[in-house]
C-alpha atoms as a PDB file:
ATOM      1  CA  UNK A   1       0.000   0.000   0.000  1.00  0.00           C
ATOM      2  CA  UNK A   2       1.374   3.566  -0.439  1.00  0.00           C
ATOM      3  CA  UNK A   3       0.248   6.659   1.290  1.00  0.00           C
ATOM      4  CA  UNK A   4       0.639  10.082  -0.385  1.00  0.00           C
ATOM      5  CA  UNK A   5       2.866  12.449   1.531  1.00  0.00           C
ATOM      6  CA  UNK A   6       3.587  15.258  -0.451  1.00  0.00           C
ATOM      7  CA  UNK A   7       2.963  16.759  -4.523  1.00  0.00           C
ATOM      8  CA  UNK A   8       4.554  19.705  -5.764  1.00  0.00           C
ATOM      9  CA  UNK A   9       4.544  21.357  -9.351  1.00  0.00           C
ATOM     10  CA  UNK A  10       6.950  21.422 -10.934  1.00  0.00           C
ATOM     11  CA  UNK A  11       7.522  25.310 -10.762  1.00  0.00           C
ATOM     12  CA  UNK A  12       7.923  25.071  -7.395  1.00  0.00           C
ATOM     13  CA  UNK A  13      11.369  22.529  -7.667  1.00  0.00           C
ATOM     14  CA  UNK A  14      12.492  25.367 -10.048  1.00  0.00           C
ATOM     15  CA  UNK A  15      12.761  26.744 -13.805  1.00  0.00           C
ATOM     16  CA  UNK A  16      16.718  26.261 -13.976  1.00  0.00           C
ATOM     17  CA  UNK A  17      16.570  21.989 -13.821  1.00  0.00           C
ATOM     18  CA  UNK A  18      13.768  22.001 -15.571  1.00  0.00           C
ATOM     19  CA  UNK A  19      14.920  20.487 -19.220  1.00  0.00           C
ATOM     20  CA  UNK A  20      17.297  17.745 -17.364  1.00  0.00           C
ATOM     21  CA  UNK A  21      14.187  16.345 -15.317  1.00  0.00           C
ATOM     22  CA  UNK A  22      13.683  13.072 -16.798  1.00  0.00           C
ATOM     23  CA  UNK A  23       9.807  12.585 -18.294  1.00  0.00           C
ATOM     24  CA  UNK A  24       9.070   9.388 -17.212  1.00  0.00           C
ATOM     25  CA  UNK A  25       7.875   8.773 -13.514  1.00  0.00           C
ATOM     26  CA  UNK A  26       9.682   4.800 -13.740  1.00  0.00           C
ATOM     27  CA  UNK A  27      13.089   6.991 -15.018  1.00  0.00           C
ATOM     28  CA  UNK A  28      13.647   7.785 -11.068  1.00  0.00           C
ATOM     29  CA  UNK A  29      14.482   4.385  -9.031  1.00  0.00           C
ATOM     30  CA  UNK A  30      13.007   3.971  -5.815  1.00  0.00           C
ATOM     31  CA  UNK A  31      14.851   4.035  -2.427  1.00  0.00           C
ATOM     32  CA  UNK A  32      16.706   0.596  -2.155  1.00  0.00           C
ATOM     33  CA  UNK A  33      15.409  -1.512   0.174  1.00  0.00           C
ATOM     34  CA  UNK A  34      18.314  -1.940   2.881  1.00  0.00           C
ATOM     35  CA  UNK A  35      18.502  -5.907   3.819  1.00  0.00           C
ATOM     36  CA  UNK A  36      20.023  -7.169   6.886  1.00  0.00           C
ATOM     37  CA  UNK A  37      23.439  -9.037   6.724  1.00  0.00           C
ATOM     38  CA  UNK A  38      23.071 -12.951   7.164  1.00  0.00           C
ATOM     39  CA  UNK A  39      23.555 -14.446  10.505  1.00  0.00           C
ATOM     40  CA  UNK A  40      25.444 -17.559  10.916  1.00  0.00           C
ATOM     41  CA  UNK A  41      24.527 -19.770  13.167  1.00  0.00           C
ATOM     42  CA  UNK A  42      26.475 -22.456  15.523  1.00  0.00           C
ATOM     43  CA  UNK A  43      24.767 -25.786  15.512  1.00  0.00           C
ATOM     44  CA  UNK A  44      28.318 -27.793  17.356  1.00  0.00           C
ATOM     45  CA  UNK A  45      27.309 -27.848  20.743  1.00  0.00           C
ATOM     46  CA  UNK A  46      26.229 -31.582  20.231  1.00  0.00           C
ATOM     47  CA  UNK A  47      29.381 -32.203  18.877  1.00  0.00           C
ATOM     48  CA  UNK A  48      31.662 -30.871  21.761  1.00  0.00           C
ATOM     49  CA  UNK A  49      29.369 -32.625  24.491  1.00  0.00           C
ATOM     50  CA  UNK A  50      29.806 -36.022  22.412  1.00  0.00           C
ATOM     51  CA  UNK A  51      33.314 -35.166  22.244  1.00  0.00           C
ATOM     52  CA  UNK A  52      33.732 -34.817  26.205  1.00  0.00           C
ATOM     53  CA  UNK A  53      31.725 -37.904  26.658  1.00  0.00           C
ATOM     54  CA  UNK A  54      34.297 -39.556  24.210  1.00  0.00           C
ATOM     55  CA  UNK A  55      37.262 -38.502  26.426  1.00  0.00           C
ATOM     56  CA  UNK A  56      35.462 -39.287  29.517  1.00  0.00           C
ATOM     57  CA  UNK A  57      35.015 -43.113  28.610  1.00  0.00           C
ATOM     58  CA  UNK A  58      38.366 -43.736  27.716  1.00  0.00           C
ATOM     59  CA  UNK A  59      40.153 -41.793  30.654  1.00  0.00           C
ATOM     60  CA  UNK A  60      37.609 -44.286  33.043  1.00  0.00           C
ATOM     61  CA  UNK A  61      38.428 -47.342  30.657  1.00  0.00           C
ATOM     62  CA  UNK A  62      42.253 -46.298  30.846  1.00  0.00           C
ATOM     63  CA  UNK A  63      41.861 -46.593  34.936  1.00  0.00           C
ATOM     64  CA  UNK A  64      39.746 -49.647  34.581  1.00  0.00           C
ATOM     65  CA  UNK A  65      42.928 -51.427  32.136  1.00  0.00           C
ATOM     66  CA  UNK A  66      45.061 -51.063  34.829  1.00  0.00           C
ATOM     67  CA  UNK A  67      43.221 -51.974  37.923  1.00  0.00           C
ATOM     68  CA  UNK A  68      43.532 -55.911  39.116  1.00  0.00           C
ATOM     69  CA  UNK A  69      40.593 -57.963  38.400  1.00  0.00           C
ATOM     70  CA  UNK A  70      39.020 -60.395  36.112  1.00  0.00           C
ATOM     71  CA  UNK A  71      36.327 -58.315  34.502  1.00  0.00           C
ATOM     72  CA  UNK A  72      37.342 -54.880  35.053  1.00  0.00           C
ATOM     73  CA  UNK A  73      40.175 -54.761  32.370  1.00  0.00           C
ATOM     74  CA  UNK A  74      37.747 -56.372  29.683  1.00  0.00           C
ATOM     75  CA  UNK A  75      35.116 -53.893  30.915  1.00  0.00           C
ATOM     76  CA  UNK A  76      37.692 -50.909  30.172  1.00  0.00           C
ATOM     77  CA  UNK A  77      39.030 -52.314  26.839  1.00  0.00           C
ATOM     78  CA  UNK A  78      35.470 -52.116  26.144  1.00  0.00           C
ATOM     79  CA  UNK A  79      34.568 -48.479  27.332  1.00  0.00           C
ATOM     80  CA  UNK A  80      37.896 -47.258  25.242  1.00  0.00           C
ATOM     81  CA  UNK A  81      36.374 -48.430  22.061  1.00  0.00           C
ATOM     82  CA  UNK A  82      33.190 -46.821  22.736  1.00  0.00           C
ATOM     83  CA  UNK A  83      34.791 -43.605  23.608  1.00  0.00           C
ATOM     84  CA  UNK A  84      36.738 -43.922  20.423  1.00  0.00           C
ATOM     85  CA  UNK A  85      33.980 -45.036  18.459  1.00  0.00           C
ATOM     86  CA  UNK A  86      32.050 -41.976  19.343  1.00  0.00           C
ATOM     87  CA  UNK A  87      34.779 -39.081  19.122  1.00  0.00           C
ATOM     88  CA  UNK A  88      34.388 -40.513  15.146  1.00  0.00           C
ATOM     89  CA  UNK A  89      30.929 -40.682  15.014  1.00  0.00           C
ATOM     90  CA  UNK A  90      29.626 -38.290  17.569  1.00  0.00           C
ATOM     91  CA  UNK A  91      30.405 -34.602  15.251  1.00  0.00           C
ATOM     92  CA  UNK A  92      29.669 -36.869  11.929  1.00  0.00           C
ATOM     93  CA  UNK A  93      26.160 -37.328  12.849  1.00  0.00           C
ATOM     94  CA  UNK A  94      25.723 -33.984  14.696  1.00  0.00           C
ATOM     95  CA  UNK A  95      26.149 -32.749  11.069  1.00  0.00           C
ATOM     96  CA  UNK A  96      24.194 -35.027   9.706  1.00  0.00           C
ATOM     97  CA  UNK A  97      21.064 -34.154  11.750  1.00  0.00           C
ATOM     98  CA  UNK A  98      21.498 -30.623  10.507  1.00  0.00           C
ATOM     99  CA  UNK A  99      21.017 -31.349   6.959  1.00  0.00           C
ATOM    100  CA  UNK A 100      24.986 -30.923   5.850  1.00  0.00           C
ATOM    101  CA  UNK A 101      26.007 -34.637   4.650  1.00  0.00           C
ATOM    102  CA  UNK A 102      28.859 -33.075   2.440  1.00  0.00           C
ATOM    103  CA  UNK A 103      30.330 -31.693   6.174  1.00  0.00           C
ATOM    104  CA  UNK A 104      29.661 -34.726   7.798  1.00  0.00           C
ATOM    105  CA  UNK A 105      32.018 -36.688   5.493  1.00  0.00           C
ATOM    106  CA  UNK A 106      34.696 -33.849   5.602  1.00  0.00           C
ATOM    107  CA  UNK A 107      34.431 -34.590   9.400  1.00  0.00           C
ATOM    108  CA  UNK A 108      34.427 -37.919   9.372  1.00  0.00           C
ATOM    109  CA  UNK A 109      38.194 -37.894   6.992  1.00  0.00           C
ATOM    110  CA  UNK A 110      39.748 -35.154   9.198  1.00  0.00           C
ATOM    111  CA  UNK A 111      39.119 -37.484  12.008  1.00  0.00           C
ATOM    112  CA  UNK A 112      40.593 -40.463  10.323  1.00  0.00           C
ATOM    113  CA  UNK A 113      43.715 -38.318   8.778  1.00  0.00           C
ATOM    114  CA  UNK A 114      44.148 -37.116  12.273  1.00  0.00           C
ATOM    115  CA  UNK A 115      44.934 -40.723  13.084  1.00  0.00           C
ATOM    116  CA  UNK A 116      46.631 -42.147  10.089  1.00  0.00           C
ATOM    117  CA  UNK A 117      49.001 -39.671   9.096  1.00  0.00           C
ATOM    118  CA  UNK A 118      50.645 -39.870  12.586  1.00  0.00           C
ATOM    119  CA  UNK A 119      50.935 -43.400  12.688  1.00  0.00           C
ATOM    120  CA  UNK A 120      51.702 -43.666   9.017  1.00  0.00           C
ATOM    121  CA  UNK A 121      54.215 -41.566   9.979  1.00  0.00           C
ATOM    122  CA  UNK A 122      55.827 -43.181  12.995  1.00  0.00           C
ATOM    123  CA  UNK A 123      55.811 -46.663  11.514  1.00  0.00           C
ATOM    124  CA  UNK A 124      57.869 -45.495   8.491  1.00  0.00           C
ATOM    125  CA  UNK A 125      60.173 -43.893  10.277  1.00  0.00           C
ATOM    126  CA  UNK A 126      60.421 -46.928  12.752  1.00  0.00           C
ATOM    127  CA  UNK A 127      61.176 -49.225   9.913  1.00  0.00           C
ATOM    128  CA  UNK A 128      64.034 -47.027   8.363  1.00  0.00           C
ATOM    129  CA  UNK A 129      65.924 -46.286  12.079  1.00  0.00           C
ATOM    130  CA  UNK A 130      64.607 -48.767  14.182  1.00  0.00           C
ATOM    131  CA  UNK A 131      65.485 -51.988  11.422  1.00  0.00           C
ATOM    132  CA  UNK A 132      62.677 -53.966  12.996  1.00  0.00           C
ATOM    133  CA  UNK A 133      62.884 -53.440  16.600  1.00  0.00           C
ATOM    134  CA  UNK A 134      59.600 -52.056  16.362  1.00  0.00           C
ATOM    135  CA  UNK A 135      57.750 -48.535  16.854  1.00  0.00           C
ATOM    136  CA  UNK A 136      57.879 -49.480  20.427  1.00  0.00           C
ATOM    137  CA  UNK A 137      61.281 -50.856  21.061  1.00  0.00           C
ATOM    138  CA  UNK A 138      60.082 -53.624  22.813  1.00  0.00           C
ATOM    139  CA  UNK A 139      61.124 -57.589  22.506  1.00  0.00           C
ATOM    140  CA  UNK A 140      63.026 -59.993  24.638  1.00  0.00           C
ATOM    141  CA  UNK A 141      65.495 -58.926  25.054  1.00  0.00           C
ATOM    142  CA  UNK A 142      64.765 -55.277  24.351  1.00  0.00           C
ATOM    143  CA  UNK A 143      67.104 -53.757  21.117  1.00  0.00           C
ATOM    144  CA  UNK A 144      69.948 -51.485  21.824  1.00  0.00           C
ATOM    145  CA  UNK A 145      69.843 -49.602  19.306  1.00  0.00           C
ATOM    146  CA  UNK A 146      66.467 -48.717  18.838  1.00  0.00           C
ATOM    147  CA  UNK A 147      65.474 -44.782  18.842  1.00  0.00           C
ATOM    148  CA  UNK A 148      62.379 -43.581  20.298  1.00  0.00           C
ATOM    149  CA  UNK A 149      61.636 -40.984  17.742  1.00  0.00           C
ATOM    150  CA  UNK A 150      59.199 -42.898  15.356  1.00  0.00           C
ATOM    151  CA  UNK A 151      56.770 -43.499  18.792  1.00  0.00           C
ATOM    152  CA  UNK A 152      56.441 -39.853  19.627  1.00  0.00           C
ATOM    153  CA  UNK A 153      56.360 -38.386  16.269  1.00  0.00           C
ATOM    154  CA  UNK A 154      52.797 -40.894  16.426  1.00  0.00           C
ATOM    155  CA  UNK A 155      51.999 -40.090  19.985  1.00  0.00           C
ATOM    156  CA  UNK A 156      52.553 -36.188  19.293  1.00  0.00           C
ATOM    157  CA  UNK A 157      51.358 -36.421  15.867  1.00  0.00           C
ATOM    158  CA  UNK A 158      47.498 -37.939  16.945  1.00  0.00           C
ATOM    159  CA  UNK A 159      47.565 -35.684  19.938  1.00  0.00           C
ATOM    160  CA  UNK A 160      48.332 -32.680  18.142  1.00  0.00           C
ATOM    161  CA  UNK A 161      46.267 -33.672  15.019  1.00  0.00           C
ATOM    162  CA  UNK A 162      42.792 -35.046  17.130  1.00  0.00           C
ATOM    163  CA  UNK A 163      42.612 -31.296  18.853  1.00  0.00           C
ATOM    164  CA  UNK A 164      43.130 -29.516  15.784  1.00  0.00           C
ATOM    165  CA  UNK A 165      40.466 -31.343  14.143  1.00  0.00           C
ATOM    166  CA  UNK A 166      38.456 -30.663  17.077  1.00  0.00           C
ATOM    167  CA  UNK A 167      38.902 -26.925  16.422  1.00  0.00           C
ATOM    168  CA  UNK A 168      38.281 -26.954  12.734  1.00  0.00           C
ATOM    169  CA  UNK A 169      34.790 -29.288  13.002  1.00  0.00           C
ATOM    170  CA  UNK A 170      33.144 -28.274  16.353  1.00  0.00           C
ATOM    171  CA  UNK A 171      33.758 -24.409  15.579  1.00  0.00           C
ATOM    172  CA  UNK A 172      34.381 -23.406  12.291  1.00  0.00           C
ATOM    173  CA  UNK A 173      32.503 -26.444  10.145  1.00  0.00           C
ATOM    174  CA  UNK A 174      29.791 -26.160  12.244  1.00  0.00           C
ATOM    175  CA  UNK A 175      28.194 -23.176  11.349  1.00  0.00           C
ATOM    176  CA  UNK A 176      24.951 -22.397   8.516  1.00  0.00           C
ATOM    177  CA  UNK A 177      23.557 -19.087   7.862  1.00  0.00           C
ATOM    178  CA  UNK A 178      20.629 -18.682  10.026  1.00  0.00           C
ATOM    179  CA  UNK A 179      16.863 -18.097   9.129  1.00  0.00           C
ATOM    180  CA  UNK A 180      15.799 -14.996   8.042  1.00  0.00           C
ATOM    181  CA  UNK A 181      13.768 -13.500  11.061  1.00  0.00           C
ATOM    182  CA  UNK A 182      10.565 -11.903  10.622  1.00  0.00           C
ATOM    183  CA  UNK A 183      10.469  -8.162  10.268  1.00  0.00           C
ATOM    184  CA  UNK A 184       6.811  -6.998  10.999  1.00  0.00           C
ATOM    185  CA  UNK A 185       6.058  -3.293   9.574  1.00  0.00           C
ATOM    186  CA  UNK A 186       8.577  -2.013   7.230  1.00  0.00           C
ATOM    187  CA  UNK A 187       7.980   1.800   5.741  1.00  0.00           C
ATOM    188  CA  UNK A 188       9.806   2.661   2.147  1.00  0.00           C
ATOM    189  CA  UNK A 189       9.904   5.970   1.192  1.00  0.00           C
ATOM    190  CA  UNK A 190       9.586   6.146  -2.997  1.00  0.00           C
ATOM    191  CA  UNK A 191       9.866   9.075  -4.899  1.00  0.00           C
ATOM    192  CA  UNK A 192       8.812   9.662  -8.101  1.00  0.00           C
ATOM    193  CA  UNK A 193       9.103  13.189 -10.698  1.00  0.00           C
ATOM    194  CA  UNK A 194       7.551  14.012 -14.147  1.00  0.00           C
ATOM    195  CA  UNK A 195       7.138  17.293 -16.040  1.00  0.00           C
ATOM    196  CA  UNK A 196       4.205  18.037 -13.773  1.00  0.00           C
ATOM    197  CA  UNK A 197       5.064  16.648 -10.503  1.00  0.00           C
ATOM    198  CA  UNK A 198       6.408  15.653  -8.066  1.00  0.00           C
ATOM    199  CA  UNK A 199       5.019  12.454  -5.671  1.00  0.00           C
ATOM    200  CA  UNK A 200       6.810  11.471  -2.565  1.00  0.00           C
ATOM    201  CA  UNK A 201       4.916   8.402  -0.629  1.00  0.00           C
ATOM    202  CA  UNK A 202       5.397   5.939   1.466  1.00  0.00           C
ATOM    203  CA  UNK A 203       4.552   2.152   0.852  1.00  0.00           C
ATOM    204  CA  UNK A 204       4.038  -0.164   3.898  1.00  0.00           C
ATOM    205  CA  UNK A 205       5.359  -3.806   3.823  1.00  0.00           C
ATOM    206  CA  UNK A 206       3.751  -6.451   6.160  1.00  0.00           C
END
């Protein structure tokens, strides 16, 4: 709808502009309409409280490993798989259920680089200094001359590369441009000129 505010001749604008006034009322663009910027919006909160369920299951199954007992060890081995199992699966999903498949397979890879590369990376350097003693250096009797590089190049390697990808998914994958929110009343000035006239109104948007 549009609401008449104010008409003028054309004398009144003045007799000096006159001849560069355009002649057709569509010639003068209405005021653009200013639209909001986008808002993004975080969806990864599942993801981290997956993530610290993950780590809390395999710290307890750690403690259980290495407490005496006929079950309890089993019972750990078991709660560090499931821990493990849902550090993978846990932020996958969580992307999943927001409609983003492509993320959720980019999230499942990072996870599983952040493990192979390490390891990928240890072993080969264990088998080109280590000539079979292992990435470990273990056997009976132990070698001499086996270096302890290749195991913490893995250890640091998935330590350092399972909190990065933790940064990358949970905060900066996780994140979709939000729904547009509803406005209400919005008022748009328009102005329009001819030969004659000149029409100022205001058009009201529900």
């Amino acid at each position: 709808m549009a609401i008449l505010a104010a008409a003028a001749p054309a004398r009144a604008l003045g007799t000096a502009g006159e001849a560069a006034r355009p002649t057709d009322p569509t010639a003068v663009p209405a005021l653009a309409e200013q639209k909001p910027a986008a808002e993004e919006r975080w969806y990864g909160a599942p993801a981290v409280m997956s993530e610290g369920a993950a780590l809390g299951l395999v710290i307890v199954g750690g403690v259980m490993t290495n407490q005496p007992g006929q079950s309890t060890p089993a019972l750990g081995k078991d709660l560090i798989a499931l821990g493990v199992t849902a550090w993978f699966l846990g932020p996958p999903v969580n992307h999943a259920a927001n409609r983003h498949a492509g993320r959720a397979l980019e999230s499942f890879g990072l996870r599983l680089a952040a493990f192979v590369v390490p390891l990928a990376a240890g072993f080969g350097l264990s088998a080109a200094m280590n000539h079979g003693g292992g990435l470990l250096c273990t056997g009976d009797p132990p070698p001499q001359d086996c270096s302890g590089l290749p195991a913490a190049v893995a250890v640091l390697g998935v330590l350092g590369g399972t909190v990065s990808v933790m940064v990358v998914d949970d905060w900066l994958l996780a994140r979709e441009e939000a729904a547009p929110r509803a406005n209400g009343l919005a008022l748009v000035p328009r102005l329009c000129v001819d030969r004659d006239e000149a029409v100022l109104s205001l058009a009201a948007r529900f």
